[in-house]
Protein backbone atom coordinates (compact mmCIF):
# COMPACT_ATOMS: atom_id res chain seq x y z
CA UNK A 1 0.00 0.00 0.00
CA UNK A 2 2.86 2.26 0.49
CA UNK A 3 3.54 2.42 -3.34
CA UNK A 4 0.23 3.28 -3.90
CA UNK A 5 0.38 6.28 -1.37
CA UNK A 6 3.51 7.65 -2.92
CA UNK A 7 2.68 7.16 -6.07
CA UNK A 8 -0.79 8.57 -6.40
CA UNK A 9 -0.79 10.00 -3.07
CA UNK A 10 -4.50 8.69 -1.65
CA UNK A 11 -5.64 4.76 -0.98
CA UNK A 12 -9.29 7.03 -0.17
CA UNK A 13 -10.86 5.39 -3.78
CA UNK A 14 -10.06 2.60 -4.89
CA UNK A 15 -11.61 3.57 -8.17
CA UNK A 16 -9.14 6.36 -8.74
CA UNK A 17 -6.36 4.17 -7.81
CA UNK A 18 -7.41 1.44 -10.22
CA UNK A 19 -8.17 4.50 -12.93
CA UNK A 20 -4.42 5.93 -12.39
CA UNK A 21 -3.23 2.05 -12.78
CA UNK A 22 -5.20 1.74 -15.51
CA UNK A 23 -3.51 4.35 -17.31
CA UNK A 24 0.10 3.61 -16.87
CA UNK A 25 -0.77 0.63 -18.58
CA UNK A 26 2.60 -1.94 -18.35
CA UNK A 27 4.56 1.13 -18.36
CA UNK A 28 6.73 1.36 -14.69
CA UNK A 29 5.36 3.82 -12.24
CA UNK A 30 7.69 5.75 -10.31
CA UNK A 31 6.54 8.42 -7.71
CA UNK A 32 7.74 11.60 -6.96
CA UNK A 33 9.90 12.88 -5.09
CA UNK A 34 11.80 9.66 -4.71
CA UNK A 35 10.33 6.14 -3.08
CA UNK A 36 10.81 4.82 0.32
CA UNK A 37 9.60 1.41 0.13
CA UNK A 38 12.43 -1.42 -1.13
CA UNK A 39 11.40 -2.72 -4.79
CA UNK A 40 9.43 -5.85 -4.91
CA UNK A 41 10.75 -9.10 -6.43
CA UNK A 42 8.41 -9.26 -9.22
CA UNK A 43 9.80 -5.86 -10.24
CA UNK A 44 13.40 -6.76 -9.89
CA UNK A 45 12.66 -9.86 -11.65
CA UNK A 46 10.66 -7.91 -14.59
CA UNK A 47 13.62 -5.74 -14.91
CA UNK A 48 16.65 -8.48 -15.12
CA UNK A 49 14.74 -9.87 -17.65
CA UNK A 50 13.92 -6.78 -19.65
CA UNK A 51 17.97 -6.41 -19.53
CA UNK A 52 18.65 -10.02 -20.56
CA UNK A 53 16.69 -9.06 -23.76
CA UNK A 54 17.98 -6.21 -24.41
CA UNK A 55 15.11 -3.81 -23.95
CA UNK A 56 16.18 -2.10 -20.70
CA UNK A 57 19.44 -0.43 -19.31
CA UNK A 58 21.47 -1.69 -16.69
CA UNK A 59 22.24 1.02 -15.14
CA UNK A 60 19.09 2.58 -15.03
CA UNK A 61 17.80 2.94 -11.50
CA UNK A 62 15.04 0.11 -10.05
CA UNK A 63 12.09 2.75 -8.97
CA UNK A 64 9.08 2.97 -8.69
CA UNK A 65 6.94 -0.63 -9.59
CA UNK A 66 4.68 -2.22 -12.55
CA UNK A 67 1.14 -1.42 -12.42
CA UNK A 68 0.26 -4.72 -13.30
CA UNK A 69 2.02 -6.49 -10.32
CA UNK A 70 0.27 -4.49 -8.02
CA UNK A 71 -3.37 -5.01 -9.66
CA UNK A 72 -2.49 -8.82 -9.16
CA UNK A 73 -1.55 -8.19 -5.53
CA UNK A 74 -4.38 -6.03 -4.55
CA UNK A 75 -6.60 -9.01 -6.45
CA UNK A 76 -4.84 -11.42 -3.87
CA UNK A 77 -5.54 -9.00 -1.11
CA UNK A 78 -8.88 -9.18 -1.72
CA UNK A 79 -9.32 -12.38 -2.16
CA UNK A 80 -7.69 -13.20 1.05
CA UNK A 81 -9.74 -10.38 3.09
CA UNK A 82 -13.31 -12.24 1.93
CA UNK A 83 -11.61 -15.91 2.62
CA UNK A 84 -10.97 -14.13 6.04
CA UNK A 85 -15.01 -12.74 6.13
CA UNK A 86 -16.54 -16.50 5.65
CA UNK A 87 -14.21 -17.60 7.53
CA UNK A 88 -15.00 -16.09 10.68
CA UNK A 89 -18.18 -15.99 10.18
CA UNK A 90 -20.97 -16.89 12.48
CA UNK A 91 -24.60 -16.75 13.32
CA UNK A 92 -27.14 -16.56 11.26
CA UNK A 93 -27.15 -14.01 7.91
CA UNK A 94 -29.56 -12.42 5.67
CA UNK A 95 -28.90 -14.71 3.13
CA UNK A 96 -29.29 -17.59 5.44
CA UNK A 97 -32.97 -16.52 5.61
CA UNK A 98 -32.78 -16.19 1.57
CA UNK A 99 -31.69 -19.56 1.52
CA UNK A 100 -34.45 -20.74 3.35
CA UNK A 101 -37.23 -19.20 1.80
CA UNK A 102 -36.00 -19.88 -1.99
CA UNK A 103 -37.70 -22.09 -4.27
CA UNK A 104 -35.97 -24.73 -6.01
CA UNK A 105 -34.49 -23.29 -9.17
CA UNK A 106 -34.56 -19.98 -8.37
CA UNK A 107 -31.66 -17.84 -9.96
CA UNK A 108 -29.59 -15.47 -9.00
CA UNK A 109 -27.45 -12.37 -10.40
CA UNK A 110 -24.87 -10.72 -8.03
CA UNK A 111 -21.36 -8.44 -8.69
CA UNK A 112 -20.30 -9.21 -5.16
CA UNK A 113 -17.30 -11.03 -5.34
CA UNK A 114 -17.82 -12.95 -1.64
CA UNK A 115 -19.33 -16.43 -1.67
CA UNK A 116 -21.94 -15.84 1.49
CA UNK A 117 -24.90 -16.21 -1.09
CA UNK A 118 -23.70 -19.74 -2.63
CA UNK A 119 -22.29 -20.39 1.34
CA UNK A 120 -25.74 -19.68 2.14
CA UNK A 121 -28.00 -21.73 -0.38
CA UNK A 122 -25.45 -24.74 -0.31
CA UNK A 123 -26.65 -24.57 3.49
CA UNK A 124 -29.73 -24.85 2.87
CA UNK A 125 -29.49 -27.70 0.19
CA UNK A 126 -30.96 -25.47 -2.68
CA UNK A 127 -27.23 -24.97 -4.59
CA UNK A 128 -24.40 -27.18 -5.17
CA UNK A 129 -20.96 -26.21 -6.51
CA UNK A 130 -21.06 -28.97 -9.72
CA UNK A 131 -22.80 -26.52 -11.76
CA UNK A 132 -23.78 -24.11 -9.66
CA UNK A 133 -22.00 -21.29 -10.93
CA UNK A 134 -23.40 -22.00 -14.58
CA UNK A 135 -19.99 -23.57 -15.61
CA UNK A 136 -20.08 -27.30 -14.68
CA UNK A 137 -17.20 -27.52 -12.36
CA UNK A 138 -17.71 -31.00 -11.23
CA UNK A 139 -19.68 -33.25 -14.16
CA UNK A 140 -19.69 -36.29 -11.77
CA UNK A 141 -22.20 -34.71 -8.97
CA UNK A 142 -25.78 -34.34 -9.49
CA UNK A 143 -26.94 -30.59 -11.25
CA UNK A 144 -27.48 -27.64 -8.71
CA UNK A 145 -31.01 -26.50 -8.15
CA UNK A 146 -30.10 -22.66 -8.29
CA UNK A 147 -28.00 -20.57 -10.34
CA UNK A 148 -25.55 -18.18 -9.13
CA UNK A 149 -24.10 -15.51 -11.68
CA UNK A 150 -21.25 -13.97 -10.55
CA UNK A 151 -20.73 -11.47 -13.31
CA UNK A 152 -17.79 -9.58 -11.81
CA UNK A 153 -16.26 -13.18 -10.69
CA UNK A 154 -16.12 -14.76 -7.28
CA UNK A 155 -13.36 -14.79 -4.35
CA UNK A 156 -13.14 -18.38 -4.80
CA UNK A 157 -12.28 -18.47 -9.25
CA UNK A 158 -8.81 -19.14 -9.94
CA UNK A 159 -7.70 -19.07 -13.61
CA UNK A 160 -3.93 -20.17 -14.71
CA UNK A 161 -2.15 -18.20 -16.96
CA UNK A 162 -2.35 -20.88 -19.83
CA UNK A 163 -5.43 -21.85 -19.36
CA UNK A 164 -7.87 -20.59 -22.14
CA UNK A 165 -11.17 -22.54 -21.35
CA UNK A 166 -13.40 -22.11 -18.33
CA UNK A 167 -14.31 -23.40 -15.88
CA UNK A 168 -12.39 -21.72 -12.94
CA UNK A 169 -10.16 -23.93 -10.86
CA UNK A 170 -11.22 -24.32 -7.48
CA UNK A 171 -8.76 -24.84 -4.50
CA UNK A 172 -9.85 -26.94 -1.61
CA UNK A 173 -9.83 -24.25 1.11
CA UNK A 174 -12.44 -22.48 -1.08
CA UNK A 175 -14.66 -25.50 -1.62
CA UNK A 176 -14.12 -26.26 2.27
CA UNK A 177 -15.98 -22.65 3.28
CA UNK A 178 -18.33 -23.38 0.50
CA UNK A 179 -18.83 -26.92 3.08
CA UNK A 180 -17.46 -29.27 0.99
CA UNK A 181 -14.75 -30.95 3.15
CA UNK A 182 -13.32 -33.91 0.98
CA UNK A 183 -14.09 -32.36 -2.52
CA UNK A 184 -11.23 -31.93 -5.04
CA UNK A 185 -11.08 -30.20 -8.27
CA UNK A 186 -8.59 -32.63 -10.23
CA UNK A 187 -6.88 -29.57 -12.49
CA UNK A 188 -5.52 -28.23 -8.73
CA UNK A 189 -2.26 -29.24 -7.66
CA UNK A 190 1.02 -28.42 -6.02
CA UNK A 191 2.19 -24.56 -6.08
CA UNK A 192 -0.15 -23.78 -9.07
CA UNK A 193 0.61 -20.27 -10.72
CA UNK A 194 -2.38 -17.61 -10.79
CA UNK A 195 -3.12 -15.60 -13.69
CA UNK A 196 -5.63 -13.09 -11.60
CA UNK A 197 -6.56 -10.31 -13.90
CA UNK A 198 -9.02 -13.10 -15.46
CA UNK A 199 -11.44 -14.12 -12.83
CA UNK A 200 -11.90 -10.60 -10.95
CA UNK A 201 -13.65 -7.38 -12.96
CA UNK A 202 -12.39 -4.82 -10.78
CA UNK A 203 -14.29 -1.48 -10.26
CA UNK A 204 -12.23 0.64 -12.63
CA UNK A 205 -13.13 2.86 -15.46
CA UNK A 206 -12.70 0.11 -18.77
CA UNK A 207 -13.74 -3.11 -16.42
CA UNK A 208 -11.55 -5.01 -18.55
CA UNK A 209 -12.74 -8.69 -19.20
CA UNK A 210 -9.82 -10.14 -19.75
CA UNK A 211 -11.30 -14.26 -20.00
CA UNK A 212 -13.77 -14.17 -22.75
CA UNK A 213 -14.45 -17.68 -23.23
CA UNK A 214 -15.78 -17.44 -19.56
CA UNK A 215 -17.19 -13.81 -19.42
CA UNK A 216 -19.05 -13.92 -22.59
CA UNK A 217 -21.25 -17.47 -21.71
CA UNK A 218 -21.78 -16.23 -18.49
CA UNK A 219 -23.00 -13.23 -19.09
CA UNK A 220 -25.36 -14.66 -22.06
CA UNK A 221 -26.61 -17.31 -19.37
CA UNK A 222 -27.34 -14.83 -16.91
CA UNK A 223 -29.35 -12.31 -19.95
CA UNK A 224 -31.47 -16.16 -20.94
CA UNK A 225 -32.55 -16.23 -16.97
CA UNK A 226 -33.86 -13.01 -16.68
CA UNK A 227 -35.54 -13.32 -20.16
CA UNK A 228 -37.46 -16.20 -18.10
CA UNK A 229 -38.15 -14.62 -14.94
CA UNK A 230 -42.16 -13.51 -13.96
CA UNK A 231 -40.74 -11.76 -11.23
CA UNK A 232 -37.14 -9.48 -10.11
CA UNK A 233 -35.83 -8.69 -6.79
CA UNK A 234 -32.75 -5.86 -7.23
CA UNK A 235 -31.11 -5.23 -3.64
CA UNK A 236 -28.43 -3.06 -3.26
CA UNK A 237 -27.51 -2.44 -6.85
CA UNK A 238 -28.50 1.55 -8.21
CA UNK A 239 -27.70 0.32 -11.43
CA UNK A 240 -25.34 4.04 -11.98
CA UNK A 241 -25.09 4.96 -15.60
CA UNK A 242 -21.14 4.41 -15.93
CA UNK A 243 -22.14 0.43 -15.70
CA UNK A 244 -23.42 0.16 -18.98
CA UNK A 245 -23.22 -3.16 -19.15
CA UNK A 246 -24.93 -4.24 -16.15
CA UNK A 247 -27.92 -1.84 -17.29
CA UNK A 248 -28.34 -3.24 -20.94
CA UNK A 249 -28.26 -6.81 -19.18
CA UNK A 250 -31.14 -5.80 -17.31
CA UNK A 251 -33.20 -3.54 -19.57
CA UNK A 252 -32.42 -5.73 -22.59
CA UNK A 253 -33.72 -9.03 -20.91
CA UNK A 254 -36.16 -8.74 -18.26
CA UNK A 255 -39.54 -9.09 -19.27
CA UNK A 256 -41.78 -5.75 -19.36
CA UNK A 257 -44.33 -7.70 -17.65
CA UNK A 258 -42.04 -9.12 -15.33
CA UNK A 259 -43.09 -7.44 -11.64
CA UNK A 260 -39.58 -5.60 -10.96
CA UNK A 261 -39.46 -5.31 -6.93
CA UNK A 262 -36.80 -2.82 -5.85
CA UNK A 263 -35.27 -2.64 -2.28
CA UNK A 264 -32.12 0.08 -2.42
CA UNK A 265 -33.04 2.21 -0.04
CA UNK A 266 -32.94 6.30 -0.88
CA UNK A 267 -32.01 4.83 -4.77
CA UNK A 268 -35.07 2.82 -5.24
CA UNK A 269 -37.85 5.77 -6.32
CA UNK A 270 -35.24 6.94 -8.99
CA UNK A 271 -35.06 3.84 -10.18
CA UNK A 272 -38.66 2.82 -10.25
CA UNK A 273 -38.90 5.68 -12.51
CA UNK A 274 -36.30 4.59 -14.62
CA UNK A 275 -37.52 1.33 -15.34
CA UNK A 276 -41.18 2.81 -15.92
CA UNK A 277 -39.80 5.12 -18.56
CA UNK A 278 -38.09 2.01 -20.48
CA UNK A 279 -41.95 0.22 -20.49
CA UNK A 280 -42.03 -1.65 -17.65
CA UNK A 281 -45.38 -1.35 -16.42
CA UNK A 282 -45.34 -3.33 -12.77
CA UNK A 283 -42.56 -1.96 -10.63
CA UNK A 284 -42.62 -2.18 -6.73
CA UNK A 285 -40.30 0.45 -5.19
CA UNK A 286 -39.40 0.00 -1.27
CA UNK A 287 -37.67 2.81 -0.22
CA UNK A 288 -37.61 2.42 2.93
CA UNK A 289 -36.16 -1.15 2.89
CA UNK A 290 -32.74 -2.80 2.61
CA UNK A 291 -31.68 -5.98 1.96
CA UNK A 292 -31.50 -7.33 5.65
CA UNK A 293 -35.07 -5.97 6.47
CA UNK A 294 -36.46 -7.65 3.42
CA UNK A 295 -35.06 -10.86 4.58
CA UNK A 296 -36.14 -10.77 8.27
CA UNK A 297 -39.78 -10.12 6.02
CA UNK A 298 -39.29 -13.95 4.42
């Protein structure tokens, strides 16, 4: 975090941050005035290579760091802080009572990145992580009941960096939160190398999708569910206008007779309005209602 502090000088938005990484591209950032933090391997490693080919000086001086190290880092870091979320988890959730109260084959769309949904409904014996996710994971165990799209990826999706088809891999501490003690996925072993710009759509400006063989599917799988729902439930998303492809996922897909039941608080008449004045003529705003209030409702 200390590169990221002298470099751009705030860790207050992670946005920005991702933005200003964004734009430096592959190039090597170096802050001014002059770093205090020691270079990191994959830096020094970058750089004896770039000299063994030729492309870099020898004497120039190691400052500064590559953007694209760090993006893989903070991906790490946040897969590690929700690993460290389920797994200290305890009592009973929101979703718990979600669980409970879905019907078999019910579907779900999410961005959120933790697995307390799929934790949740796998719980409750209405999910299962063979094909749970949409991508069949595990062909030898019997179909999930639900759907979970996870169209920004999932804490728990590991891609490596030759793989080009899905699905993710999944590493047995992961499938051990999700409660599955003795299951293995067969493509994991020993000290396996992570490519993670693939699996995580960060919140920057371009939301790069760098895995299209999975992003494209999944997205398409999650656009032929809503085209089938009768009825929506949106919590906690305001659908803002810079996600333009979230929006044309919804407003492209979902029904206009579908009833569209919206529970995001002070964002929820605005929206109700929105979705009126793109046809939709049975929309249930709740503006006074969150996500954990709705749930204690079930």
């Amino acid at each position: 975090m200390l590169q990221i502090r002298e470099t751009f000088g705030s860790l207050d938005s992670l946005e920005n941050v991702l933005g200003k990484l964004e734009q430096y591209g592959t190039q090597r950032a170096v802050p001014t005035p002059a770093a205090t933090y020691q270079q990191d391997m994959k830096d020094l490693m970058h750089d004896a290579s770039e000299q063994f080919m030729g492309r870099r000086d020898p004497d120039a001086p190691a400052e500064g760091f590559y953007p694209q190290y760090l993006r893989s880092d903070l991906i790490t870091a946040f897969r590690e802080m929700f690993y460290s979320i389920e797994q200290n988890r305890c009592g009973e959730s929101a979703y718990d009572k979600l669980a409970r109260a879905a019907d078999a084959g019910s579907g779900f769309i999410t961005f959120n990145y933790d697995v307390a949904l799929e934790r949740a409904l796998a719980k409750a014996a209405k999910w299962d992580v063979a094909d749970g996710y949409w991508f069949n994971a595990f062909p030898d165990r019997k179909s999930s009941d639900s759907i979970v799209h996870k169209l920004h990826g999932s804490a728990n999706w590991l891609k490596s960096p030759i793989q080009e088809d899905g699905p993710p891999h999944l590493f047995p501490r992961d499938l051990k939160i999700l409660g599955y003690d003795d299951l293995r996925d067969p493509r994991v072993g020993g000290q396996m190398p992570v490519d993670n710009s693939s699996t995580f759509i960060l919140p920057d400006p371009t939301k790069g999708f760098y895995w299209e063989r999975l992003w494209l599917p999944l997205w398409q799988s999650a656009g032929e569910h809503l085209r089938m729902a009768d009825e929506v439930f949106i919590h906690g998303y305001s659908m803002p206008t810079a996600d333009v492809r979230g929006r044309e996922l919804i407003f492209a897909n979902v029904r206009k007779s579908a009833k569209i039941n919206i529970y995001c608080m002070g964002d929820s008449v605005r929206m109700a309005e929105e979705f009126r004045s793109h046809g939709f003529v049975n929309v249930n705003a709740q503006p006074g209602m969150g996500f954990e209030a709705w749930a204690d409702t079930l």
